[in-house]
Protein backbone atom coordinates (compact mmCIF):
# COMPACT_ATOMS: atom_id res chain seq x y z
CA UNK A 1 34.21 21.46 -182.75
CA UNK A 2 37.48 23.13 -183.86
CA UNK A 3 40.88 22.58 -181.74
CA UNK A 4 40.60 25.97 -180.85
CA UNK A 5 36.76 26.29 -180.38
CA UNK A 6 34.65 26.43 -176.96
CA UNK A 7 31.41 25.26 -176.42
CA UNK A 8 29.73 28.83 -174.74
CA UNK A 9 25.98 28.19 -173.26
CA UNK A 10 25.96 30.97 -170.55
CA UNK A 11 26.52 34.49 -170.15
CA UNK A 12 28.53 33.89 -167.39
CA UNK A 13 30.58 31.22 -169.10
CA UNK A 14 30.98 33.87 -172.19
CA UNK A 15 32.35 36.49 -169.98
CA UNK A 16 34.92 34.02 -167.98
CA UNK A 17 36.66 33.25 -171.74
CA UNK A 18 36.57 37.12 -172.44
CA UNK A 19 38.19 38.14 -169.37
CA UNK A 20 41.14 35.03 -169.50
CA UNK A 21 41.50 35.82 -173.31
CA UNK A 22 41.62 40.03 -172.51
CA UNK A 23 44.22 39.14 -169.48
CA UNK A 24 46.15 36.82 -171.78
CA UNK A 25 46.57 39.74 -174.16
CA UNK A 26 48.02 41.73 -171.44
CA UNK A 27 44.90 44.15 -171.81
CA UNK A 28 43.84 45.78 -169.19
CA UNK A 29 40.10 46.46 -168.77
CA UNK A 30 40.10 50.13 -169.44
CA UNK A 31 42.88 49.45 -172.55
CA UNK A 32 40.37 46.74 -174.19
CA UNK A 33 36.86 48.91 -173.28
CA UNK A 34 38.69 51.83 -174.92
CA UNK A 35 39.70 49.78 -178.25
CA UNK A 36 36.42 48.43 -178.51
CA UNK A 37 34.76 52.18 -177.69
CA UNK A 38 32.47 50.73 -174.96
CA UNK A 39 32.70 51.55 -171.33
CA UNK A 40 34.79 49.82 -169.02
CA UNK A 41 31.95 49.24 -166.89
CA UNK A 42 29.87 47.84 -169.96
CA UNK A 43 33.34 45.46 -170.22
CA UNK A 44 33.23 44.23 -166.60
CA UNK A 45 29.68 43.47 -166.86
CA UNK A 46 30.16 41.80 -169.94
CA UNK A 47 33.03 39.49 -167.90
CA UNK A 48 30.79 38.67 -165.35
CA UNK A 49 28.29 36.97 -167.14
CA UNK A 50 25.65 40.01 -166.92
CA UNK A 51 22.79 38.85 -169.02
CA UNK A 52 21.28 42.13 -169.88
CA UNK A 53 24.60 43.21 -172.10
CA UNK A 54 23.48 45.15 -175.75
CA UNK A 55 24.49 41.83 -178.40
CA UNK A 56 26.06 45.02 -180.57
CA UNK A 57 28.32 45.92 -178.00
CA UNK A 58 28.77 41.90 -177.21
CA UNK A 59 29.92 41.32 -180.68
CA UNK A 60 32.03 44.63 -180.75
CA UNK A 61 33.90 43.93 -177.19
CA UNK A 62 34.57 40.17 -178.82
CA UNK A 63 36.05 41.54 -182.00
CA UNK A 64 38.35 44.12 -180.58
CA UNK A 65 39.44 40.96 -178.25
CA UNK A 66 40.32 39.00 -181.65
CA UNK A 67 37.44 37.07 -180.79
CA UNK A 68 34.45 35.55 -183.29
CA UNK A 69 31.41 33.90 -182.94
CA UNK A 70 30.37 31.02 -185.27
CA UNK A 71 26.91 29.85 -184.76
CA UNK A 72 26.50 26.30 -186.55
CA UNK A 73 23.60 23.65 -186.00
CA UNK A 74 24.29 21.45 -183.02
CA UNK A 75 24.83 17.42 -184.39
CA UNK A 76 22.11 15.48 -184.34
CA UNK A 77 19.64 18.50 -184.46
């Protein structure tokens, strides 16, 4: 794994990096839902953990966030 990777394997894990990584940004929710042209409430979901989030909007809310994901086989698999 990269230095500045993190191993994600729940929703709700996924959300509590989003939210640190928004707040360390100084964004505020309706600032990063409105960059990313998703609803704030769509955002806050999508911080805590809500499993039912659209993978588009995912993916979109990540990017604007100057996030990626990078799916790789595990080791050993």
């Amino acid at each position: 794994m990269e230095k500045d990777s993190l191993r994600i394997e729940t929703s709700e894990q996924l959300g509590r990096f989003a939210r640190a990584h928004r707040k360390s940004r100084g964004l505020t929710l309706e600032t990063a839902s409105g960059l990313a042209n998703v609803g704030p409430r769509f955002l806050s979901e999508l911080e805590r953990g809500k499993e039912t989030a659209e993978i588009g909007k995912v993916l979109k809310a990540l990017r604007t966030l100057g996030l990626e994901i990078v799916i790789r086989p595990r080791a050993g698999k």
